[in-house]
N, C-alpha and C. Protein backbone atom coordinates (compact mmCIF):
# COMPACT_ATOMS: atom_id res chain seq x y z
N UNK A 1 -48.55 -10.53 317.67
CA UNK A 1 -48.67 -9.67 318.81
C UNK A 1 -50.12 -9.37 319.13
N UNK A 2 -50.87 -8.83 318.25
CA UNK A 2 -52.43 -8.66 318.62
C UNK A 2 -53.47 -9.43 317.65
N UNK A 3 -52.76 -11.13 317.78
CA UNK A 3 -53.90 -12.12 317.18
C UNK A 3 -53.92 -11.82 315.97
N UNK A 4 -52.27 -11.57 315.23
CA UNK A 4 -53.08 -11.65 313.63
C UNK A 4 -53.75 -12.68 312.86
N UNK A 5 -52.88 -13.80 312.99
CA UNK A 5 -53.71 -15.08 312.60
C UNK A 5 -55.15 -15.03 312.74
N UNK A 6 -55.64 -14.37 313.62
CA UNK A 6 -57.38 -14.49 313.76
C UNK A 6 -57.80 -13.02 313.23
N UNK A 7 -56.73 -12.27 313.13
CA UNK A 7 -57.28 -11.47 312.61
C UNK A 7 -58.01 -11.17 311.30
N UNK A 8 -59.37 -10.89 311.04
CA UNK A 8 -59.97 -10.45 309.61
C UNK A 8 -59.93 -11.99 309.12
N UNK A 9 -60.88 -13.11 309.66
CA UNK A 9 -60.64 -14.38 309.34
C UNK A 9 -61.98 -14.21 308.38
N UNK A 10 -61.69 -14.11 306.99
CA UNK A 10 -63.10 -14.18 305.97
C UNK A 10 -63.66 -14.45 306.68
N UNK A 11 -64.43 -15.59 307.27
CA UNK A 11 -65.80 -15.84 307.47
C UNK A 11 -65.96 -14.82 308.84
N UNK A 12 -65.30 -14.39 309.64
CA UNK A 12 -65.77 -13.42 310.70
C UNK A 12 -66.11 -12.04 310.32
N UNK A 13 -66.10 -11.79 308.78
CA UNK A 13 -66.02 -10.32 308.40
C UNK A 13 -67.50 -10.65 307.64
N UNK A 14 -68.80 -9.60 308.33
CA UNK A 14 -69.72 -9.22 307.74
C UNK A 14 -69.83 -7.94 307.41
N UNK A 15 -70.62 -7.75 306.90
CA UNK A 15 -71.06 -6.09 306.44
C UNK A 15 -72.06 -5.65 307.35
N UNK A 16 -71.84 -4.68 307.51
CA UNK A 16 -72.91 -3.91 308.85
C UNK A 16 -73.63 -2.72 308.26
N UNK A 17 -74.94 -3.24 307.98
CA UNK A 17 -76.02 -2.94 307.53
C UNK A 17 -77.24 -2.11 308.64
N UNK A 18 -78.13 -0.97 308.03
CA UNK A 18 -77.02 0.01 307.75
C UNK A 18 -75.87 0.56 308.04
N UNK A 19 -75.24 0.94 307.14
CA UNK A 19 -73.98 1.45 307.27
C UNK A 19 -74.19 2.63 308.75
N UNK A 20 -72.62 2.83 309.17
CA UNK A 20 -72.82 4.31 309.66
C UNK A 20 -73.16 5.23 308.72
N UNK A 21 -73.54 6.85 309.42
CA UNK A 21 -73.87 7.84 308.30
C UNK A 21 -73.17 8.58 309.19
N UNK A 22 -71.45 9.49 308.58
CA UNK A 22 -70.98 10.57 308.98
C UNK A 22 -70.05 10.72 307.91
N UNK A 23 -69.70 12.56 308.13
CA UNK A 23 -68.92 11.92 306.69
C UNK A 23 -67.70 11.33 306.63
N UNK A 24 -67.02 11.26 305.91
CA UNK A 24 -65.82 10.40 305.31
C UNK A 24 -65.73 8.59 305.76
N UNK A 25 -67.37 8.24 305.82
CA UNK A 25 -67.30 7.30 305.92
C UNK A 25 -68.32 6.70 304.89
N UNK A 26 -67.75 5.26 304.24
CA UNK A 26 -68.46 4.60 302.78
C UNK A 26 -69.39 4.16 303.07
N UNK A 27 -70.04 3.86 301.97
CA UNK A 27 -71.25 2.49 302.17
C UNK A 27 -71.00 1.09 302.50
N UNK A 28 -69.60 1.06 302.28
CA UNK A 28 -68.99 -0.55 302.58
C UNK A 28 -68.57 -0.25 303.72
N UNK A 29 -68.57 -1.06 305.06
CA UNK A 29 -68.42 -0.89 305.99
C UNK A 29 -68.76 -2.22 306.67
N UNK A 30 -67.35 -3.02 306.97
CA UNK A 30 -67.77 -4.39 307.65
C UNK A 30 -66.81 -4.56 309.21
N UNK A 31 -67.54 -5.63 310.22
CA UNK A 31 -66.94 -5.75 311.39
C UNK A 31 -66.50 -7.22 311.42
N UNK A 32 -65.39 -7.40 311.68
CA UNK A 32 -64.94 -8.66 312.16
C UNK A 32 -65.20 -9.19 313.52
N UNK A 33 -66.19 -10.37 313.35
CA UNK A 33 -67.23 -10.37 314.70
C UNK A 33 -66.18 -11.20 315.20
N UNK A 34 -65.21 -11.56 315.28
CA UNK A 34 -63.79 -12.60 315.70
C UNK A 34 -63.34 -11.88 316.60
N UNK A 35 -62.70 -10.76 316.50
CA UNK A 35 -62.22 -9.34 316.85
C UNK A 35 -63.15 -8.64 317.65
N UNK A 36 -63.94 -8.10 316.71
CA UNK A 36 -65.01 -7.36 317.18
C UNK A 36 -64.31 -5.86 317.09
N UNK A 37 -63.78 -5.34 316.26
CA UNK A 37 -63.27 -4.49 315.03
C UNK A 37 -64.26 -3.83 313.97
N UNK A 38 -64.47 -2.86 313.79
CA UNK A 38 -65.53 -2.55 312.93
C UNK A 38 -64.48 -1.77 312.04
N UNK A 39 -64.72 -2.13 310.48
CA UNK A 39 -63.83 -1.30 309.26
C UNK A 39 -64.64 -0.60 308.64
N UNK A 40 -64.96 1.06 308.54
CA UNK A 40 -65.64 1.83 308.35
C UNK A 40 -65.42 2.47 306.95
N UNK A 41 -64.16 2.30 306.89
CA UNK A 41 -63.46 3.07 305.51
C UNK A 41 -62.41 2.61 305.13
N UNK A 42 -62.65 0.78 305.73
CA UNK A 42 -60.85 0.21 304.61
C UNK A 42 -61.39 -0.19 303.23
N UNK A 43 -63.10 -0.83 302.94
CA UNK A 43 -63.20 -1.52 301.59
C UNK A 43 -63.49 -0.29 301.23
N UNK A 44 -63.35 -0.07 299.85
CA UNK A 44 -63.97 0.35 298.75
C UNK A 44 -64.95 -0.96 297.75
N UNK A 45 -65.61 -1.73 298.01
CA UNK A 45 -66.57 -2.30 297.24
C UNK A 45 -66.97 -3.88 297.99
N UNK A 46 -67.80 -4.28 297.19
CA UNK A 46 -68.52 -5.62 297.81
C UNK A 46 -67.73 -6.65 298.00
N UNK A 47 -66.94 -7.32 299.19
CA UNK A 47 -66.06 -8.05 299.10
C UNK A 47 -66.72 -9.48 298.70
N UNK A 48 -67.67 -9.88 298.84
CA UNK A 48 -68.80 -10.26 297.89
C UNK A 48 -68.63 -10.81 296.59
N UNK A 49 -68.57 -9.45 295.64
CA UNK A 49 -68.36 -9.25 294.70
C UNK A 49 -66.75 -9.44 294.24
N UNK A 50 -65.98 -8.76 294.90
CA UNK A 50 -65.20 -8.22 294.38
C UNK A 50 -63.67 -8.79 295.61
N UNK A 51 -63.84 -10.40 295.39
CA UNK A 51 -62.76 -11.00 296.73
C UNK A 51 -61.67 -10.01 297.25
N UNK A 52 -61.20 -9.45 296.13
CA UNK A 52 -59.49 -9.13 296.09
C UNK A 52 -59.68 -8.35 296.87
N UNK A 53 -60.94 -7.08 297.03
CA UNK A 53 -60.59 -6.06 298.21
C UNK A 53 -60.59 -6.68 299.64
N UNK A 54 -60.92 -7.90 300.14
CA UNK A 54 -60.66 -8.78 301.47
C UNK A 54 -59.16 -8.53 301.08
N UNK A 55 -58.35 -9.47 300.54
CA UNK A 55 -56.98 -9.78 300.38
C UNK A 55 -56.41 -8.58 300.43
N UNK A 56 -56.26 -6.93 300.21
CA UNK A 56 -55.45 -6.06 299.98
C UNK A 56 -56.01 -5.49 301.41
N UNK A 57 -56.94 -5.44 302.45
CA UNK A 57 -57.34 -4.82 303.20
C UNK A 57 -55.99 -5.91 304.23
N UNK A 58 -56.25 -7.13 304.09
CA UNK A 58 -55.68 -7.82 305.27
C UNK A 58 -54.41 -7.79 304.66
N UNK A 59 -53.74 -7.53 303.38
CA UNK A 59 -52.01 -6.74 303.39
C UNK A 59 -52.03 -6.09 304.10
N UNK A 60 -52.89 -5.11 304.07
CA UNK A 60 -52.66 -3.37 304.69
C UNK A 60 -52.48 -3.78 306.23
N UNK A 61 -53.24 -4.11 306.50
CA UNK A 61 -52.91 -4.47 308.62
C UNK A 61 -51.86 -5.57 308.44
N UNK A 62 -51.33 -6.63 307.77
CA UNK A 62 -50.60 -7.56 307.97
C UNK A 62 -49.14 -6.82 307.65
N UNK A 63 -48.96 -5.45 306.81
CA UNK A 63 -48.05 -4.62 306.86
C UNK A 63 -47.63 -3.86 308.14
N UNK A 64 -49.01 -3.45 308.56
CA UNK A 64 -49.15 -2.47 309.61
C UNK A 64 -48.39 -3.19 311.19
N UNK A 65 -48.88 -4.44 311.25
CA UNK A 65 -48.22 -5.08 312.25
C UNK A 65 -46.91 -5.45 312.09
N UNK A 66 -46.37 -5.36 310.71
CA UNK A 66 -45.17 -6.42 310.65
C UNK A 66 -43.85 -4.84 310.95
N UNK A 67 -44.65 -3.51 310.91
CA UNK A 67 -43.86 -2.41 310.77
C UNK A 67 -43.71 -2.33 312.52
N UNK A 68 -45.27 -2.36 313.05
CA UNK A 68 -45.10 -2.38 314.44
C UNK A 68 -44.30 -2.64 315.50
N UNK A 69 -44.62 -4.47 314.50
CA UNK A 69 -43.66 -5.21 315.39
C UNK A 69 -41.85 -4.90 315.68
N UNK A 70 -41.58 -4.43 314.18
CA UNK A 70 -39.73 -4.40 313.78
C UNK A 70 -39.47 -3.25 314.62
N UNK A 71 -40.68 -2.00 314.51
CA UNK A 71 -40.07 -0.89 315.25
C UNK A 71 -40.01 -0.98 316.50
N UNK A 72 -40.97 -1.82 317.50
CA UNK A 72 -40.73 -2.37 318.42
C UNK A 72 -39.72 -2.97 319.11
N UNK A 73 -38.61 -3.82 318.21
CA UNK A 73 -37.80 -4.72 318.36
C UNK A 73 -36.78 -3.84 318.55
N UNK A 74 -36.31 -2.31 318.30
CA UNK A 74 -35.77 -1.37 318.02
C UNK A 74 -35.71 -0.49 319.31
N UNK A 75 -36.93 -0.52 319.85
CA UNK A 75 -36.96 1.00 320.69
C UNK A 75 -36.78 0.44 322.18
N UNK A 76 -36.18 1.71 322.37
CA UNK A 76 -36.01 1.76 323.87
C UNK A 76 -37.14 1.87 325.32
N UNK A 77 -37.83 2.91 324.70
CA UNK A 77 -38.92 3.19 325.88
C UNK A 77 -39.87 3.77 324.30
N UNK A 78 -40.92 3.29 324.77
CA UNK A 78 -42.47 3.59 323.85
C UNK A 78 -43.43 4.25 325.15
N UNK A 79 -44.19 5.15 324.65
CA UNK A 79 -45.09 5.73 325.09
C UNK A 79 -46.67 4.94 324.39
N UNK A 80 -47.20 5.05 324.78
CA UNK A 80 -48.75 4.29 324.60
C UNK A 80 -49.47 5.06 324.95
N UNK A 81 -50.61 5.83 324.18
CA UNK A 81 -51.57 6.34 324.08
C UNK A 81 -52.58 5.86 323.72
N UNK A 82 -53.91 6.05 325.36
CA UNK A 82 -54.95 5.63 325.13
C UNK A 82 -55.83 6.59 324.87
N UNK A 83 -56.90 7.21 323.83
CA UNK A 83 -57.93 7.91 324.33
C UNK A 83 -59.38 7.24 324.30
N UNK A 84 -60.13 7.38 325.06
CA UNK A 84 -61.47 6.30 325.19
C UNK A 84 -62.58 7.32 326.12
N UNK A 85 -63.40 6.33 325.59
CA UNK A 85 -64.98 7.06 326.55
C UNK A 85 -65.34 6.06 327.37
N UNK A 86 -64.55 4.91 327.08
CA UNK A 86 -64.53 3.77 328.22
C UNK A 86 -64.19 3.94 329.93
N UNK A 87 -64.61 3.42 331.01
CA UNK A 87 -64.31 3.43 331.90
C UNK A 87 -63.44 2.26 332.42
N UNK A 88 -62.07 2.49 332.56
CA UNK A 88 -61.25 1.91 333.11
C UNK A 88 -60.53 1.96 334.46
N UNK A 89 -60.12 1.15 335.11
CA UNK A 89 -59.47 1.72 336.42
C UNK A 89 -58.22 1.27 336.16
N UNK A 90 -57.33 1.96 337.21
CA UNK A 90 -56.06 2.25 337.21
C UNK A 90 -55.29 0.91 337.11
N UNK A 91 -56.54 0.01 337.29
CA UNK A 91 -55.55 -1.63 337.83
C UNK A 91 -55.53 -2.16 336.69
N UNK A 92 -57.10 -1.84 335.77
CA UNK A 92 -56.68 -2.61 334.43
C UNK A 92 -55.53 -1.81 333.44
N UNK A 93 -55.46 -0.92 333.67
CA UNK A 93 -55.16 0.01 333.00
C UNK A 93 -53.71 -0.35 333.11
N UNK A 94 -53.13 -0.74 334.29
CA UNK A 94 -51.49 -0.96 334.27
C UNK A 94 -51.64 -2.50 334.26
N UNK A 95 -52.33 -3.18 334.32
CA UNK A 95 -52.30 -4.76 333.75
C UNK A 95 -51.96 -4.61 332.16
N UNK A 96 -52.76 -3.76 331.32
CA UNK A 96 -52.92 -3.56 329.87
C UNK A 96 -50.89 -2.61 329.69
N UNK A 97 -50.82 -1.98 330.41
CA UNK A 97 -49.34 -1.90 330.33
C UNK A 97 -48.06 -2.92 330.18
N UNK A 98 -48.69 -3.69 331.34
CA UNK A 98 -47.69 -5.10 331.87
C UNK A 98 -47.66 -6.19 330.86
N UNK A 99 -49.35 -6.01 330.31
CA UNK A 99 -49.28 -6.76 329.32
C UNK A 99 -48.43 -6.80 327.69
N UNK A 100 -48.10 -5.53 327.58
CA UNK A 100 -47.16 -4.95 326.72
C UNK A 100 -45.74 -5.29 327.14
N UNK A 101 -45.25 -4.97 327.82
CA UNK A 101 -44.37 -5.22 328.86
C UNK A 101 -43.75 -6.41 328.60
N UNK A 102 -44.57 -7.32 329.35
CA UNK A 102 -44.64 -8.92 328.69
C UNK A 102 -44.09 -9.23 327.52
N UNK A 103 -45.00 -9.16 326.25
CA UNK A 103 -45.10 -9.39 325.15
C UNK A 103 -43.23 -8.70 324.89
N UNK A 104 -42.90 -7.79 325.11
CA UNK A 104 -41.55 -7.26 324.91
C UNK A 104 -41.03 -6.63 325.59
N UNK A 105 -40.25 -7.29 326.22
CA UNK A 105 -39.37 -7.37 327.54
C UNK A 105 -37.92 -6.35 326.99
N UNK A 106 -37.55 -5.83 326.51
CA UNK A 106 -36.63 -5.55 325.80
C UNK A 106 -37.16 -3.34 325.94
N UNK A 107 -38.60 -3.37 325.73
CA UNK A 107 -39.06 -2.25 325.66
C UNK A 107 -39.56 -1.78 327.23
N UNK A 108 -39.02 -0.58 327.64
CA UNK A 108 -40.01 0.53 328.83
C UNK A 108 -41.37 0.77 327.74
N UNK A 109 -42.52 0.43 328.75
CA UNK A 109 -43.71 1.10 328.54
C UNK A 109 -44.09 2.08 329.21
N UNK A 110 -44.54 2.86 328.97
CA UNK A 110 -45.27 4.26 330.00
C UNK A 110 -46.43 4.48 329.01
N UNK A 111 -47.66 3.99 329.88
CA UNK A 111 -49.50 4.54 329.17
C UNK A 111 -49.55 5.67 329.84
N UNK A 112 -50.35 6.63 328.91
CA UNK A 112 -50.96 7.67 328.68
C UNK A 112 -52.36 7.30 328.59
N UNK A 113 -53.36 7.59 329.55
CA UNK A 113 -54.71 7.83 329.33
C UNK A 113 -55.41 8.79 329.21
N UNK A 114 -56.24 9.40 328.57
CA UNK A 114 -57.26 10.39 328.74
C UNK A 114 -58.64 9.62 328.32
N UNK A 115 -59.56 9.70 329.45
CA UNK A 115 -60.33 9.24 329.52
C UNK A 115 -61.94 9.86 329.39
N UNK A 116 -62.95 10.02 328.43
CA UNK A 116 -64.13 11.31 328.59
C UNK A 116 -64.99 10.58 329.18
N UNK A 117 -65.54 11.05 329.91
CA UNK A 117 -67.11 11.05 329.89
C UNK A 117 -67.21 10.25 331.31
N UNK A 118 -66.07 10.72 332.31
CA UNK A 118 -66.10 9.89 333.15
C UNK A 118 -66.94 10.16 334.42
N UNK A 119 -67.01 9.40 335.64
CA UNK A 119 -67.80 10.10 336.88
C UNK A 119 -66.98 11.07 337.84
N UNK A 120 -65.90 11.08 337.74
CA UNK A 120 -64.78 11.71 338.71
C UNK A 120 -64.11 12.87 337.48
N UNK A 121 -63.65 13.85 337.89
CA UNK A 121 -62.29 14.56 336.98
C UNK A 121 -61.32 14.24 338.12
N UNK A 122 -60.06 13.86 337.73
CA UNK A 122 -58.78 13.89 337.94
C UNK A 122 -57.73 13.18 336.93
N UNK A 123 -56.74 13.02 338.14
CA UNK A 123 -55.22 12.97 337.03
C UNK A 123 -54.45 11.69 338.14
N UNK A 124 -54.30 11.26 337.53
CA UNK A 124 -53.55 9.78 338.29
C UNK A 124 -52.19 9.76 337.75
N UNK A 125 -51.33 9.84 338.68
CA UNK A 125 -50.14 9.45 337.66
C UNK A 125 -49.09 8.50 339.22
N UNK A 126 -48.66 7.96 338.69
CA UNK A 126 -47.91 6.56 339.35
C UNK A 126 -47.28 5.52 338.32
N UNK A 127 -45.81 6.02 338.85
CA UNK A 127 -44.92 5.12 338.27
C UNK A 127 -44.51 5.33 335.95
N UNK A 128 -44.66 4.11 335.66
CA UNK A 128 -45.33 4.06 334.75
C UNK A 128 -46.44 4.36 333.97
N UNK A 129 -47.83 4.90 334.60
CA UNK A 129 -49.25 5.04 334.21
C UNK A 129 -49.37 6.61 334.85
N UNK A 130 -49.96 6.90 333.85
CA UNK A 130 -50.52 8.06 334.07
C UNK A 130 -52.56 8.33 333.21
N UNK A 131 -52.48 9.02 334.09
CA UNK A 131 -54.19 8.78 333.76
C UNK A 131 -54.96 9.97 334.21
N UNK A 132 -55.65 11.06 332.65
CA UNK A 132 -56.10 11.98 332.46
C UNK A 132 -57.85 11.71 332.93
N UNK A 133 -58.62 11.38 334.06
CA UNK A 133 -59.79 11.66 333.60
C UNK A 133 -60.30 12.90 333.13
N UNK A 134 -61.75 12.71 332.41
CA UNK A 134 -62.57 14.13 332.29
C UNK A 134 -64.10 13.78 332.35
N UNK A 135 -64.85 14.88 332.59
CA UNK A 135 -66.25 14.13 333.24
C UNK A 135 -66.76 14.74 331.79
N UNK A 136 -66.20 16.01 330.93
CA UNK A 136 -66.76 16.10 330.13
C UNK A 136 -66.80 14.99 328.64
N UNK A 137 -67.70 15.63 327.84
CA UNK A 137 -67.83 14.10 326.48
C UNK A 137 -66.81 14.72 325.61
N UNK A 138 -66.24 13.83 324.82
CA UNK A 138 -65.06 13.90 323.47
C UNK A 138 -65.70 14.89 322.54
N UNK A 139 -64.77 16.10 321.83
CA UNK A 139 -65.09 16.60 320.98
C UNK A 139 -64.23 16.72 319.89
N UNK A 140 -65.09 16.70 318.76
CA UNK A 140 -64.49 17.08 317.77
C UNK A 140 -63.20 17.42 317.40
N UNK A 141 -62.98 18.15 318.73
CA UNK A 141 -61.47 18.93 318.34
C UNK A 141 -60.71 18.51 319.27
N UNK A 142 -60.83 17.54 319.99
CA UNK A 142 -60.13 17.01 320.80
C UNK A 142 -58.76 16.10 319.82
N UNK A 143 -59.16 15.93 319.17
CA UNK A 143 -58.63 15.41 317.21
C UNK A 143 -58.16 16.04 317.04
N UNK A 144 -57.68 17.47 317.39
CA UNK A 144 -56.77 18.64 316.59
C UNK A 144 -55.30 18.48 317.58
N UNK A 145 -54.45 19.42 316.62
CA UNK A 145 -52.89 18.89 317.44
C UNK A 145 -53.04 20.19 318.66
N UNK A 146 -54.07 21.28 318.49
CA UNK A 146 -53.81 22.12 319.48
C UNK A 146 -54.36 21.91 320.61
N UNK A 147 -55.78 20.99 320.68
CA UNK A 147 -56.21 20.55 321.68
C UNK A 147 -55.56 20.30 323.10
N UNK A 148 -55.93 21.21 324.30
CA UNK A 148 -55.05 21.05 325.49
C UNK A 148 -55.44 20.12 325.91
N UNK A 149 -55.95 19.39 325.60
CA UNK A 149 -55.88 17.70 326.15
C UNK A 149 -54.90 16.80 325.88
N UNK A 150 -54.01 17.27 324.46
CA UNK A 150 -52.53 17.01 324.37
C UNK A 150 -51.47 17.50 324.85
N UNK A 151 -51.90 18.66 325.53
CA UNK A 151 -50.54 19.11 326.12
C UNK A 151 -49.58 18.00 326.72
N UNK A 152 -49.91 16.92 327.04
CA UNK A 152 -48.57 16.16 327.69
C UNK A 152 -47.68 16.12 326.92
N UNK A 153 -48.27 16.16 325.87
CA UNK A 153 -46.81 15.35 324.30
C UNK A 153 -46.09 17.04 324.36
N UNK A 154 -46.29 18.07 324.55
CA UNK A 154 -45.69 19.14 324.59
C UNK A 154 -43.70 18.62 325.12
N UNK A 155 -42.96 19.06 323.93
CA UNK A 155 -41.97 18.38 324.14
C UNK A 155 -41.30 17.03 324.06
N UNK A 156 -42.23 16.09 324.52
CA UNK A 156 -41.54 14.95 323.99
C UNK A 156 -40.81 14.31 322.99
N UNK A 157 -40.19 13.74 322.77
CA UNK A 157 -39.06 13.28 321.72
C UNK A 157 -39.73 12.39 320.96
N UNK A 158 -40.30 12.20 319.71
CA UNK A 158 -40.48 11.29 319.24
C UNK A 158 -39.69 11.23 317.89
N UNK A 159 -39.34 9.33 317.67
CA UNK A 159 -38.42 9.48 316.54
C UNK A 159 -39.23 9.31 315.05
N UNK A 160 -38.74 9.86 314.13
CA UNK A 160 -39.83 9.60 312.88
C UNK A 160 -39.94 8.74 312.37
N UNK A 161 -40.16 8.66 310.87
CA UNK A 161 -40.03 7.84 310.22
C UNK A 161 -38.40 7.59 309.54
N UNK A 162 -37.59 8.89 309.27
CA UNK A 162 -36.84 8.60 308.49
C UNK A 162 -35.63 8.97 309.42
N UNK A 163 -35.69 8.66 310.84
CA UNK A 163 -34.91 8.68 312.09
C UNK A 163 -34.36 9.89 312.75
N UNK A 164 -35.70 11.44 312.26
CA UNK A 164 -35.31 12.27 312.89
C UNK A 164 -35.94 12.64 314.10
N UNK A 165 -35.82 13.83 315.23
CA UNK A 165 -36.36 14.16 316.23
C UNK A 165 -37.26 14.89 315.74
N UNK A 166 -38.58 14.99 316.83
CA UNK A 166 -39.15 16.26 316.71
C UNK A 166 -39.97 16.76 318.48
N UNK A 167 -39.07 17.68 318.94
CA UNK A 167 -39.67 17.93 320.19
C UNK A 167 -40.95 19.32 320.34
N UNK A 168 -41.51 19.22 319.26
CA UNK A 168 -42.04 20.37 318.83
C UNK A 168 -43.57 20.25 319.18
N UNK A 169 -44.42 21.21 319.89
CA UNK A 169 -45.53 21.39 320.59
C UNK A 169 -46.61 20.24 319.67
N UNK A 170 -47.32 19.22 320.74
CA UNK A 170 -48.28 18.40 319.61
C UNK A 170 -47.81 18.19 318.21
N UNK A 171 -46.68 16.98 318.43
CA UNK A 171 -46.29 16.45 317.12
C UNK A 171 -47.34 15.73 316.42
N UNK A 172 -48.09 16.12 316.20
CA UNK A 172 -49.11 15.37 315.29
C UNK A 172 -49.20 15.71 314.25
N UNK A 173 -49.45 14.98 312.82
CA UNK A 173 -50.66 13.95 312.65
C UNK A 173 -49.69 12.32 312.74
N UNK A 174 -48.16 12.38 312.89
CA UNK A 174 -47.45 11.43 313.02
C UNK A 174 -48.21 10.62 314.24
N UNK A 175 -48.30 11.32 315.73
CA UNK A 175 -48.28 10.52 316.61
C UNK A 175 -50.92 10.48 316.69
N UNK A 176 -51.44 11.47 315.97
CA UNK A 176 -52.26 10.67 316.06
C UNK A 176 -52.58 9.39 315.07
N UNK A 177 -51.52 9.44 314.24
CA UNK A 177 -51.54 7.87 313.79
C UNK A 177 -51.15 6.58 314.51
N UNK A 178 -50.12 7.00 315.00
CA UNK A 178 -49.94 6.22 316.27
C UNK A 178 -50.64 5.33 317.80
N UNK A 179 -51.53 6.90 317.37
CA UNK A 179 -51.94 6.63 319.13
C UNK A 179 -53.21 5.74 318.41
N UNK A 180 -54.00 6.08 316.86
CA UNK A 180 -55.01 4.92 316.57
C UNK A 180 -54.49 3.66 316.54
N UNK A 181 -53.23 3.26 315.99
CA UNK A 181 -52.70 1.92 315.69
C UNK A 181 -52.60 1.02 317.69
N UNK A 182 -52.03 2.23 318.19
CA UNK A 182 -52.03 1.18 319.51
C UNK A 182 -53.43 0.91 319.99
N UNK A 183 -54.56 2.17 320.17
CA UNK A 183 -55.70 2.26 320.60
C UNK A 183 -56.41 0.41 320.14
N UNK A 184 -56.34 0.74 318.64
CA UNK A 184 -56.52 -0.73 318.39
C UNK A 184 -56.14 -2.02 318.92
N UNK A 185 -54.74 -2.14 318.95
CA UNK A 185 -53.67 -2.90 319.01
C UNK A 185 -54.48 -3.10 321.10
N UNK A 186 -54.66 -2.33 321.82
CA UNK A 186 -55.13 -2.06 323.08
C UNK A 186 -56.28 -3.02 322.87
N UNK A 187 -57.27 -2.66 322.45
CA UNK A 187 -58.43 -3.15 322.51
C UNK A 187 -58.21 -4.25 322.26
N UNK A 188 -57.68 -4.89 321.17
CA UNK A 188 -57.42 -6.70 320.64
C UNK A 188 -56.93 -7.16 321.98
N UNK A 189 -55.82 -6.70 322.64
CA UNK A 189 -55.46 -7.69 324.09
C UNK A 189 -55.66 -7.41 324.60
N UNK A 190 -56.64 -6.76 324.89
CA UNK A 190 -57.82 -6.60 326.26
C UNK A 190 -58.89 -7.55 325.90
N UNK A 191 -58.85 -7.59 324.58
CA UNK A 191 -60.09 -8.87 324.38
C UNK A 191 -59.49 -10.35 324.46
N UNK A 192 -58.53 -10.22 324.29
CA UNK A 192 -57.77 -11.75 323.97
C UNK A 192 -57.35 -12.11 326.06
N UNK A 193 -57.17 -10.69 326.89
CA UNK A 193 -56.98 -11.35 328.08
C UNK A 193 -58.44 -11.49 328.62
N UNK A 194 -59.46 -11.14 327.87
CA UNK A 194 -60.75 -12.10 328.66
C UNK A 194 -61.48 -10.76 329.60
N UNK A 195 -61.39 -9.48 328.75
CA UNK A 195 -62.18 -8.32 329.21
C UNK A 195 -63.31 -7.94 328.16
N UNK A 196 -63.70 -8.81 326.94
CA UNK A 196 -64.66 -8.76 326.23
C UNK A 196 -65.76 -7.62 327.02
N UNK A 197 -65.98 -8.25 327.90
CA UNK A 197 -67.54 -7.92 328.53
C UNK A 197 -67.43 -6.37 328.21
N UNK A 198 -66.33 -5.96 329.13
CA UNK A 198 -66.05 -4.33 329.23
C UNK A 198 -65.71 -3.13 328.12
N UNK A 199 -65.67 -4.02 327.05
CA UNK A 199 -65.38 -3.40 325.91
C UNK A 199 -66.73 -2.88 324.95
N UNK A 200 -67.98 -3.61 325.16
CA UNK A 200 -68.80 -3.72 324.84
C UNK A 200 -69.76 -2.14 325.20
C-alpha cells in the first residue's frame, strides 16, 4: 500500500549527522533517502555495528502495515487525519483522498486537514474533505487531547483495538497514533504520485 518493498531498502538508510537535538530524541537517527522518511527514535545503536537493529526496525513497520492493511480490509468508512505546516490546496488534498479511495474501493474516505502556518485562516469543507486552515504556527500543545484544534473528533465513533466504542471528547492517545501512521502513510503516496517537489 505505501511502497513497502522500497521501503527502508539498507542501502537508502543513512545516518543523519548531526543528529537532531530535542528531547526524547537519540543519537542514532537515520533517513531513508528512497522514501525520504527520517527515523529519529526507531534505532537504538549503530546499524553499522550492530545489523540486527536494521532487521527489527523494518519488522516493526512491516507489522505496522500488515495491521493497517487487515484493518482496512474490515472497515466501513475511515476518517484520515492530516496535520501539516505544509501548504496544500483543496485539489491535492482530495486527489490524496481519491487516492486512498482507489487503493480500497471497499472503504468511504473522509480527510480531515488542519493546516498551520498558512496565508489565509479558514475552513473548507465539501463533500468528503474538509479542511481546517490556520495562519498561526503549530504548538506544542496542539499534541494534547484538549487542544481545540481537535474539537472535530468531539464525539466521533472510533472502534478500538479490542472492538469497543469510544465517543468520548478527544479520544486520544489511540487516534494520535493513528493520525501519525496515516500522516506518514500520506506523505509516501504523495511521493510515489510524483509530488516530491512539494514535500520538500
Amino acid at each position: 500500500m505505501c511502497g513497502e518493498h522500497e521501503w527502508l531498502e539498507k542501502g537508502n538508510v543513512k545516518r543523519i549527522t548531526p543528529p537532531y537535538q530535542s528531547p526524547g530524541l537519540g543519537p542514532f537517527q537515520y533517513r531513508d533517502e528512497g522514501a525520504g522518511f527520517e527515523f529519529l527514535h526507531d534505532f537504538h545503536g549503530d546499524i553499522g555495528e550492530k545489523p540486527q537493529l536494521y532487521n527489527d526496525v523494518v519488522a516493526v513497520y512491516r507489522r505496522r502495515f500488515d495491521r493497517l492493511r487487515a484493518w482496512l480490509a474490515n472497515a466501513g468508512r475511515v476518517l484520515l487525519v492530516l496535520d501539516s505546516l505544509l501548504k496544500f490546496s483543496n485539489e491535492r488534498l482530495e486527489e490524496l483522498r481519491s487516492l486512498w479511495a482507489a487503493r480500497f474501493p471497499n472503504v468511504e474516505f473522509d480527510l480531515f486537514a488542519v493546516l498551520y502556518s498558512q496565508d489565509v485562516e479558514e475552513w473548507y469543507d465539501e463533500g468528503h474533505l474538509n479542511v481546517r486552515r490556520l495562519r498561526r504556527a503549530k504548538h506544542v500543545y496542539d499534541n494534547e487531547a484538549t487542544a481545540p484544534v481537535w474539537d472535530f473528533l468531539d464525539g466521533v465513533t472510533l472502534s478500538g483495538r479490542m472492538g469497543y466504542e469510544s465517543t468520548a471528547a478527544h479520544p486520544i492517545p489511540f487516534v494520535y497514533r493513528l493520525v501519525r501512521l496515516v500522516f506518514l502513510a500520506c506523505r509516501k503516496i504523495l511521493r510515489r504520485a510524483g509530488y516530491a517537489a512539494s514535500l520538500e
